[in-house]
N, C-alpha and C. Protein backbone atom coordinates (compact mmCIF):
# COMPACT_ATOMS: atom_id res chain seq x y z
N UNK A 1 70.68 -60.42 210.50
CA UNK A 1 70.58 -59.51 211.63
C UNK A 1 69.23 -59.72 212.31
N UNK A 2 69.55 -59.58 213.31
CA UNK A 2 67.93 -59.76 214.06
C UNK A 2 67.75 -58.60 215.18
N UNK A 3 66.28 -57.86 215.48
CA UNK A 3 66.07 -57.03 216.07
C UNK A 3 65.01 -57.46 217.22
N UNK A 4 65.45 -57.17 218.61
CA UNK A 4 64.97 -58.32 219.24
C UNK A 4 64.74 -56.94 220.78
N UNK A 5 63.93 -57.09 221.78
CA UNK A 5 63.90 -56.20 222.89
C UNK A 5 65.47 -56.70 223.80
N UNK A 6 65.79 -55.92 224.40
CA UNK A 6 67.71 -55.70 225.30
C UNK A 6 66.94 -56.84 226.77
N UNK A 7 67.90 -57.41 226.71
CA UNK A 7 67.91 -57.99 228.50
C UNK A 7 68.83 -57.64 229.17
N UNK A 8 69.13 -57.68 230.03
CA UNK A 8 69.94 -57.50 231.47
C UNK A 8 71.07 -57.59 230.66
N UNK A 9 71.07 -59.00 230.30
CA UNK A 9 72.97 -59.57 229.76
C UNK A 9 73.31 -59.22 228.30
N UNK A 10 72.49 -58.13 228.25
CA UNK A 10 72.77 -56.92 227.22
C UNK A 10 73.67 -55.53 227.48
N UNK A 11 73.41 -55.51 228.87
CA UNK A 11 73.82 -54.10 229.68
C UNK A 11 75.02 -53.75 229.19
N UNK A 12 76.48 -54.76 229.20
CA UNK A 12 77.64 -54.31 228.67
C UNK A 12 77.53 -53.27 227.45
N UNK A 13 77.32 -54.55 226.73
CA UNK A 13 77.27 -54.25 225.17
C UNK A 13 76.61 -52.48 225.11
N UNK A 14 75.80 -52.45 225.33
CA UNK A 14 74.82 -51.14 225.48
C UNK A 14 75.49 -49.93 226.07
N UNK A 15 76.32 -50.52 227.32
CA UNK A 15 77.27 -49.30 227.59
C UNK A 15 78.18 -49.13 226.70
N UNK A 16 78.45 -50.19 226.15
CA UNK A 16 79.78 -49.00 225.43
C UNK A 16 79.35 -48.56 223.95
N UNK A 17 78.21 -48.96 223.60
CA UNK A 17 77.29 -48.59 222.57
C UNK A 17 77.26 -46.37 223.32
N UNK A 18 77.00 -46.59 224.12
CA UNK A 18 76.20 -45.58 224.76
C UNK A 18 77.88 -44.56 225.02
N UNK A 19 78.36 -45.06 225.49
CA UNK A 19 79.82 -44.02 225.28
C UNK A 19 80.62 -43.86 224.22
N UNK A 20 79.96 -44.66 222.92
CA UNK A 20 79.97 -43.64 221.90
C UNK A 20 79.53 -42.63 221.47
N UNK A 21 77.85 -43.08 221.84
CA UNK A 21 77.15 -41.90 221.60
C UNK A 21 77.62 -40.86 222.13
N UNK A 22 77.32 -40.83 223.74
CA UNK A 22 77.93 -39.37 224.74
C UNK A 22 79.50 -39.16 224.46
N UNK A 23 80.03 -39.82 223.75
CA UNK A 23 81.65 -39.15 223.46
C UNK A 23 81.45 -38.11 222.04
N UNK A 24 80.12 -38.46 221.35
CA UNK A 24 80.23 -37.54 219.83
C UNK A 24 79.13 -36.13 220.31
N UNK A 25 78.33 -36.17 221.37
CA UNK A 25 77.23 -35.73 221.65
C UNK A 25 77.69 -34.30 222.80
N UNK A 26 77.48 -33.63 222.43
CA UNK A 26 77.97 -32.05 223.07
C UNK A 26 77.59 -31.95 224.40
N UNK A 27 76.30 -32.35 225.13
CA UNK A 27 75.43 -31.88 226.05
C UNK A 27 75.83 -33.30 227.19
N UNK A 28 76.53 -34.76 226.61
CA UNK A 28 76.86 -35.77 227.58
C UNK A 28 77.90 -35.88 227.40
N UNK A 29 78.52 -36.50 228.09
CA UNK A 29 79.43 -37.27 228.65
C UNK A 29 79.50 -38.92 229.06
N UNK A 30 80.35 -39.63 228.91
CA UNK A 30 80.36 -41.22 229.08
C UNK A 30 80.24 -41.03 230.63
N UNK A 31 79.69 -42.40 231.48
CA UNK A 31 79.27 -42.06 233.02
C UNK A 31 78.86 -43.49 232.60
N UNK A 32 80.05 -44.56 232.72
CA UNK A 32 79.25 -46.09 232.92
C UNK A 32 78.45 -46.42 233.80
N UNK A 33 78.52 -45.95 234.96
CA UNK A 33 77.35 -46.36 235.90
C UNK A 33 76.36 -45.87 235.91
N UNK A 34 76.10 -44.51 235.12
CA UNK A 34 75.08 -44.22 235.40
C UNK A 34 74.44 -44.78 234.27
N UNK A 35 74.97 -44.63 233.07
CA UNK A 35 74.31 -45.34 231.89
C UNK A 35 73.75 -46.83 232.68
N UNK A 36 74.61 -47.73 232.70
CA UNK A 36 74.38 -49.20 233.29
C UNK A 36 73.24 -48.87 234.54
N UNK A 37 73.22 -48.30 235.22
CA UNK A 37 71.70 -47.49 236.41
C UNK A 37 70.50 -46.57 235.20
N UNK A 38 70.32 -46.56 234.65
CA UNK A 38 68.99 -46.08 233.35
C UNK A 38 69.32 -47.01 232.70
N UNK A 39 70.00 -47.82 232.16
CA UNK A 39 69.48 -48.58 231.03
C UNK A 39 68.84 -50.39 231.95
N UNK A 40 68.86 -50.82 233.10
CA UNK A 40 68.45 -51.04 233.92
C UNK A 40 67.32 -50.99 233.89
N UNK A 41 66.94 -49.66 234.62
CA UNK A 41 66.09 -49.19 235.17
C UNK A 41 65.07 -49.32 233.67
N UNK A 42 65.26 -49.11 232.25
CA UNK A 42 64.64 -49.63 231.25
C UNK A 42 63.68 -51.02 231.35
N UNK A 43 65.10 -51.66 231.17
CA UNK A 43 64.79 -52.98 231.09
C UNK A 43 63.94 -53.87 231.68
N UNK A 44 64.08 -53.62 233.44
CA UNK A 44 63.31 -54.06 234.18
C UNK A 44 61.93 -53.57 234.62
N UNK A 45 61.78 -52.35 233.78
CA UNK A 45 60.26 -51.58 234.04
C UNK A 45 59.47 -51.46 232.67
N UNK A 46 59.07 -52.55 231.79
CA UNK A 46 58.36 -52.05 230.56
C UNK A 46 57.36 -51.18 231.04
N UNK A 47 56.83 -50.52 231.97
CA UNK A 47 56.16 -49.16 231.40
C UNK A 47 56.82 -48.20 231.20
N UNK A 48 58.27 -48.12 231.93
CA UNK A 48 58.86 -47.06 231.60
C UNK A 48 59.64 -46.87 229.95
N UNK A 49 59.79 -47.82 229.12
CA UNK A 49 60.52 -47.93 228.54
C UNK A 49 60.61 -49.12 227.37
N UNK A 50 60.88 -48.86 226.54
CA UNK A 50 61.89 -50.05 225.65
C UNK A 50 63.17 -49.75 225.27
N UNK A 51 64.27 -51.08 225.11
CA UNK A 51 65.60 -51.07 224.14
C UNK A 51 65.62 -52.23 223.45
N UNK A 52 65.67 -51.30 221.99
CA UNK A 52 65.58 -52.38 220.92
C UNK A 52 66.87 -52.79 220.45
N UNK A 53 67.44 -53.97 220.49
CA UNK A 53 69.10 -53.90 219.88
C UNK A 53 68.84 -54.70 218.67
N UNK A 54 69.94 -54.71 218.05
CA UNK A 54 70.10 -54.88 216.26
C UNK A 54 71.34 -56.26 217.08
N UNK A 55 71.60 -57.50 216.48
CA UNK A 55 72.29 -58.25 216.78
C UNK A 55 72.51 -58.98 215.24
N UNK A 56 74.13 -59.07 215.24
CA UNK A 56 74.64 -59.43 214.10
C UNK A 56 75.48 -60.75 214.88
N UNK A 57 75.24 -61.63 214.65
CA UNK A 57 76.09 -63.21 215.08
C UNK A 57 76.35 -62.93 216.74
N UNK A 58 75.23 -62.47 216.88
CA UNK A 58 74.80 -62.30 218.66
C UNK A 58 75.65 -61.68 219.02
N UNK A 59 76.06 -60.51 218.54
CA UNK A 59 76.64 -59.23 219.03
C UNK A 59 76.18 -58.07 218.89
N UNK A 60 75.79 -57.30 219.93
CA UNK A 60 74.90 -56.15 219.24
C UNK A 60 75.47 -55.26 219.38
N UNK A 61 75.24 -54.30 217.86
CA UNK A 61 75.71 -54.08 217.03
C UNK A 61 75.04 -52.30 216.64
N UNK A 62 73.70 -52.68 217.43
CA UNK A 62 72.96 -51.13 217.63
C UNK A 62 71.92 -50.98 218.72
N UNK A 63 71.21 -49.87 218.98
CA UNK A 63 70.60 -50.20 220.32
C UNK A 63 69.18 -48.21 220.17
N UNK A 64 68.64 -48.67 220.02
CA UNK A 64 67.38 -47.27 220.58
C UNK A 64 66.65 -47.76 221.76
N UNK A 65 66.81 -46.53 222.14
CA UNK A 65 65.18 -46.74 223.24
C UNK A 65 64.14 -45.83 223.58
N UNK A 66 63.17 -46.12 223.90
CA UNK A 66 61.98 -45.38 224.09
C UNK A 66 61.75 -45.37 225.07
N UNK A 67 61.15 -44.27 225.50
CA UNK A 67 60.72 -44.17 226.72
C UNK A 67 59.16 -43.52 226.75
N UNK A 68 58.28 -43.92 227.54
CA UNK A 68 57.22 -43.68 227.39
C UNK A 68 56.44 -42.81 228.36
N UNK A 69 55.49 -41.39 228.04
CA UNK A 69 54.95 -40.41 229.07
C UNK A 69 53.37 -40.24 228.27
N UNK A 70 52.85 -39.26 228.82
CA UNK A 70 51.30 -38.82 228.66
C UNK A 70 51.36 -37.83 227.80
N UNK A 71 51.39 -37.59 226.79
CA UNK A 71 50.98 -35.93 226.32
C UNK A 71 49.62 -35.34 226.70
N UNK A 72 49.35 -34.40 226.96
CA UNK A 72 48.13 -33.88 227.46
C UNK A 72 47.29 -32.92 226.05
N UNK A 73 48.21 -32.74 225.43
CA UNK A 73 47.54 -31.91 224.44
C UNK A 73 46.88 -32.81 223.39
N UNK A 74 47.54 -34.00 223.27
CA UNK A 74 46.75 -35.57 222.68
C UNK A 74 46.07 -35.94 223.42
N UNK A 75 46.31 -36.54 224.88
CA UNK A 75 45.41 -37.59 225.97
C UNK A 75 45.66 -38.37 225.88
N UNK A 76 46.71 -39.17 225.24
CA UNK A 76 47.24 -40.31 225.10
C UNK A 76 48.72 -40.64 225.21
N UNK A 77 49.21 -41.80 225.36
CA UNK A 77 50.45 -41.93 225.22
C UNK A 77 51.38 -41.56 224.29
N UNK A 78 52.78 -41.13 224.58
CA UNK A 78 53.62 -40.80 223.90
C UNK A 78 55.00 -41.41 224.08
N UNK A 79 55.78 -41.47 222.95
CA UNK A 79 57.49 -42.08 222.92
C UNK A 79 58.55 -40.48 223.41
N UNK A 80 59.57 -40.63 223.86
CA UNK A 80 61.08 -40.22 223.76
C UNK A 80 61.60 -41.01 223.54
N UNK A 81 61.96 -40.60 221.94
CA UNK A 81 63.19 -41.45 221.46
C UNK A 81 64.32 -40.47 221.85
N UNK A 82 65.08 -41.82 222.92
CA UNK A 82 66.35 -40.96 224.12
C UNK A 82 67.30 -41.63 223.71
N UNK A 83 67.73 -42.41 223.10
CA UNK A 83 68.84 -42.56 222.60
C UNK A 83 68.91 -43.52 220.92
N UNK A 84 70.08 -43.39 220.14
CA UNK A 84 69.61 -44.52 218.94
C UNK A 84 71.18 -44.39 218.59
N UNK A 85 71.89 -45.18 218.46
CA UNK A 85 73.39 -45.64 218.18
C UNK A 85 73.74 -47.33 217.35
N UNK A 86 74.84 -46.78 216.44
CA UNK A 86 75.14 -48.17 215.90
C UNK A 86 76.53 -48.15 215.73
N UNK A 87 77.09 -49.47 215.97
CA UNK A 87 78.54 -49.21 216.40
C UNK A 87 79.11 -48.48 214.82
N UNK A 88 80.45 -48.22 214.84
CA UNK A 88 81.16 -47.99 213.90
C UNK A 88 81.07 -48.59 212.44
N UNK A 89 81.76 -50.02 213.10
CA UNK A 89 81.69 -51.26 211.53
C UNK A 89 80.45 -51.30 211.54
N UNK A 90 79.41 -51.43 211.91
CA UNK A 90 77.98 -51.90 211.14
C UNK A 90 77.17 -50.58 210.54
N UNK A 91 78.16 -49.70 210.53
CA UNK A 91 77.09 -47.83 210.14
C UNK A 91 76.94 -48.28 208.37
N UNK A 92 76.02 -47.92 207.71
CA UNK A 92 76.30 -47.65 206.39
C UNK A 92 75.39 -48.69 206.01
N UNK A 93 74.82 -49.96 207.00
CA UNK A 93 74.54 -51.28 206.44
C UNK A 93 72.98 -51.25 206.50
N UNK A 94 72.38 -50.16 206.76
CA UNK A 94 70.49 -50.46 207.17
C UNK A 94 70.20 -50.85 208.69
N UNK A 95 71.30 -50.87 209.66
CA UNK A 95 71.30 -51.53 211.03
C UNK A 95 70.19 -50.03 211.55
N UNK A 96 70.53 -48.92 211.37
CA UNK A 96 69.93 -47.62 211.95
C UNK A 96 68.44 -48.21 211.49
N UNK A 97 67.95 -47.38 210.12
CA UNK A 97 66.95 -47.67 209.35
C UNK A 97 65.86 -49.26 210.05
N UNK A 98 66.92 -50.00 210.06
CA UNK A 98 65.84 -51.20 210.83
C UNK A 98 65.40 -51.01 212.13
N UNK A 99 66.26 -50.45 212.69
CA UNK A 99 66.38 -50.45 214.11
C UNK A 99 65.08 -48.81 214.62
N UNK A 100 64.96 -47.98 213.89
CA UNK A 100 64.22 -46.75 213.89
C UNK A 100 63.02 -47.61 213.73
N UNK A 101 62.61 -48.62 212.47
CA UNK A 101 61.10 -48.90 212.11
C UNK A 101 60.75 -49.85 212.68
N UNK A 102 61.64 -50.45 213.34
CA UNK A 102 61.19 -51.37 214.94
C UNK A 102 60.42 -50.71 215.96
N UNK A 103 61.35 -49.70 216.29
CA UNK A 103 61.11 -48.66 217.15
C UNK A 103 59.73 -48.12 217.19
N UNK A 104 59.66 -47.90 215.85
CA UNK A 104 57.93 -47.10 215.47
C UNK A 104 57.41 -48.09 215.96
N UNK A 105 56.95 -49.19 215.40
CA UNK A 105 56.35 -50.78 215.37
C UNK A 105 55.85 -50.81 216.91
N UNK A 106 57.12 -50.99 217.37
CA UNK A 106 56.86 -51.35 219.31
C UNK A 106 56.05 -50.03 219.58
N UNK A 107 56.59 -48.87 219.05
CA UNK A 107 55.68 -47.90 220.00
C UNK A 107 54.13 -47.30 219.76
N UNK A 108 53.90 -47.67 218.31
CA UNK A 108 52.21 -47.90 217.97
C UNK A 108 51.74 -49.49 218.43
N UNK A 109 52.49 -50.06 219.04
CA UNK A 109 51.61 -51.32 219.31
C UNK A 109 51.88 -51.26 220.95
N UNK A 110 52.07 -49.98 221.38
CA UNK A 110 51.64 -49.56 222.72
C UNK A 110 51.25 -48.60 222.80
N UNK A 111 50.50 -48.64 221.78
CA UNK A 111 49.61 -47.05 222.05
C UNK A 111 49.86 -45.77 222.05
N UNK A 112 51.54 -45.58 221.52
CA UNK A 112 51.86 -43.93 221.25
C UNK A 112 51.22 -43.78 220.18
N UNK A 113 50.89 -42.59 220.32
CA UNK A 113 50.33 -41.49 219.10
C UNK A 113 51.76 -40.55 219.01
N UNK A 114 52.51 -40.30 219.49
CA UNK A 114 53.84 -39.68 218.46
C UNK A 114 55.23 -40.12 219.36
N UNK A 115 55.98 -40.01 218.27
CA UNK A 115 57.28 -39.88 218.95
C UNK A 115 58.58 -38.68 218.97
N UNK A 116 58.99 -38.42 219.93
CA UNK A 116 59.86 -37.18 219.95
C UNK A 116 61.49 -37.75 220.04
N UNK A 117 62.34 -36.49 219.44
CA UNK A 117 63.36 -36.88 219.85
C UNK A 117 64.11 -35.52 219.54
N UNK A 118 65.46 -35.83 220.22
CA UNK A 118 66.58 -34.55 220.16
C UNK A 118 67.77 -35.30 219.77
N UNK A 119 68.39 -34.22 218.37
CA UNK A 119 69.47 -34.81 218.06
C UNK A 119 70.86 -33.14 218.59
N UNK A 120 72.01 -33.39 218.23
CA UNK A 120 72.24 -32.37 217.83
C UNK A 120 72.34 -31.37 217.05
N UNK A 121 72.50 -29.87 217.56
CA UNK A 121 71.81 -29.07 216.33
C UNK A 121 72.65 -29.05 215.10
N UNK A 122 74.04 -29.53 215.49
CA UNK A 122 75.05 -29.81 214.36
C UNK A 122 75.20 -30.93 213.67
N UNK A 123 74.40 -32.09 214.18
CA UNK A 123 75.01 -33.32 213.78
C UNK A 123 73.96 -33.13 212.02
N UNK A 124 73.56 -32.65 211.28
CA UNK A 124 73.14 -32.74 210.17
C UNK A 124 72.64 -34.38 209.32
N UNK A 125 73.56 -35.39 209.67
CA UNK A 125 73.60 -36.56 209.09
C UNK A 125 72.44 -37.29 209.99
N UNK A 126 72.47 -36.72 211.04
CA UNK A 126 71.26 -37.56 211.96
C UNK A 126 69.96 -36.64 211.48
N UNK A 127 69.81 -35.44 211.52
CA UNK A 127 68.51 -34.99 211.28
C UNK A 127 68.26 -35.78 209.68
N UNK A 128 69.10 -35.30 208.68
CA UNK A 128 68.63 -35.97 207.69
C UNK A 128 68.21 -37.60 207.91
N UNK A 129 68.82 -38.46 208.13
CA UNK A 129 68.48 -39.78 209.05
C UNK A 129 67.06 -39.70 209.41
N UNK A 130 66.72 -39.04 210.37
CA UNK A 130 65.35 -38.98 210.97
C UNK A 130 64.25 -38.61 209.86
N UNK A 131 64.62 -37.54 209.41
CA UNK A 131 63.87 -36.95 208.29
C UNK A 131 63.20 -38.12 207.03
N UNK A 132 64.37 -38.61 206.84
CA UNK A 132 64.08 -39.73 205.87
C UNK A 132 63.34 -40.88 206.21
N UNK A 133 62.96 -40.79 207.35
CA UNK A 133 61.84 -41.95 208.07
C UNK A 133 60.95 -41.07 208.52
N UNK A 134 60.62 -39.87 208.16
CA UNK A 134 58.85 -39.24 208.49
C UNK A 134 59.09 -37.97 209.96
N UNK A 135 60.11 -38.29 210.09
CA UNK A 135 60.07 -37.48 211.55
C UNK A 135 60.67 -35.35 210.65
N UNK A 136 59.72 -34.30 211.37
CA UNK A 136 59.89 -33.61 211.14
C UNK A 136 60.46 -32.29 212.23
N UNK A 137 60.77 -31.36 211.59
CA UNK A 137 61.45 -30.44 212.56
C UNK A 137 59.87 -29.70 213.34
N UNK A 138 60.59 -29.28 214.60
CA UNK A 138 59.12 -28.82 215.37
C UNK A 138 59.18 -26.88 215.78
N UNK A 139 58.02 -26.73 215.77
CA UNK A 139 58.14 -25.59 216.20
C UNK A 139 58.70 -24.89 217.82
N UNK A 140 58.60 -26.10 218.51
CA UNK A 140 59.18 -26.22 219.68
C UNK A 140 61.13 -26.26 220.18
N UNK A 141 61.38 -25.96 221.20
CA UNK A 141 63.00 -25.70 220.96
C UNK A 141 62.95 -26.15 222.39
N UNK A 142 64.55 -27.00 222.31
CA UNK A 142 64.48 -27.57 223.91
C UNK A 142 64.74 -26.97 225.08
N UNK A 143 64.49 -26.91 226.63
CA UNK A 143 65.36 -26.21 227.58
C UNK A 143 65.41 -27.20 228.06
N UNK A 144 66.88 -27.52 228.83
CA UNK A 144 67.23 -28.64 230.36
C UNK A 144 67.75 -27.53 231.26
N UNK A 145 67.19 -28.10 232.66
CA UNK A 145 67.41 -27.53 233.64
C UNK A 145 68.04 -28.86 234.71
N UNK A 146 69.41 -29.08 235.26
CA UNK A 146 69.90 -30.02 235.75
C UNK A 146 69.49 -30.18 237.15
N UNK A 147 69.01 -31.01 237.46
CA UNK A 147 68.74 -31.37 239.34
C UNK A 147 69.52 -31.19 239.44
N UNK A 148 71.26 -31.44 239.34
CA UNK A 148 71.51 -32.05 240.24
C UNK A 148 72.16 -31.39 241.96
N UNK A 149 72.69 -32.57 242.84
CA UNK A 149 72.61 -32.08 244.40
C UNK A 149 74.42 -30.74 243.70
């Protein structure tokens, strides 16, 4: 397996990586274009962002990404970990686990001092997941407020 940064002629693969996720995930919904318009918009802007994919006989197979902002209460850079998925057949195999300590890797060797993320409050198997690689529960609780028109 190899863990390598997403290019362009990754985009497929990634969408339908990504409408798994938003098909198990309460708060999304699958939206190929818009996924394929942000994961893009990733790719082609490393300040905004990384996607790390997991590739098994050059099919990938898993996919996180980071996205990168300022915390002010640090002064330094920070990660959103905004998405992290692995297909079906490859769950169970270390594809997650590699693909999370990549993740760290790239984002202390750009200068985050922490990383955040939101799972669901039900999904249990993912918090434990996270948990088991250092990440802890926060005293903080999320609100979204939707633009949209």
């Amino acid at each position: 397996m190899q863990i390598t940064p997403a290019t362009t002629s990754d985009l497929p693969a990634l969408c339908e990586l990504l409408d798994l996720l938003f098909s198990q995930e309460a708060d999304f919904k699958p939206d190929r274009e818009a996924q394929r318009r942000g994961l893009a918009r990733i790719i082609n802007n490393p300040e905004v962002g990384l996607i790390v994919v997991a590739r098994r006989d050059n099919q990938v197979v898993g996919m996180v990404n980071l996205l990168y902002t300022v915390s002010t209460a640090l002064g330094e850079r920070v990660a959103l970990l905004e998405d992290m998925v692995v297909s079906p057949n490859s769950r169970g195999a270390g594809v997650g686990s590699r693909l999370l300590e990549q993740a760290i890797q790239f984002a202390r060797f750009n200068g985050c001092k922490r990383i955040t993320l939101l799972t669901d409050r039900t999904n249990e198997s993912a918090q434990r997941f996270y948990q088991k690689h250092g990440f802890s529960f926060s005293a903080m609780i999320p609100l979204r407020l939707a633009l949209s028109e």
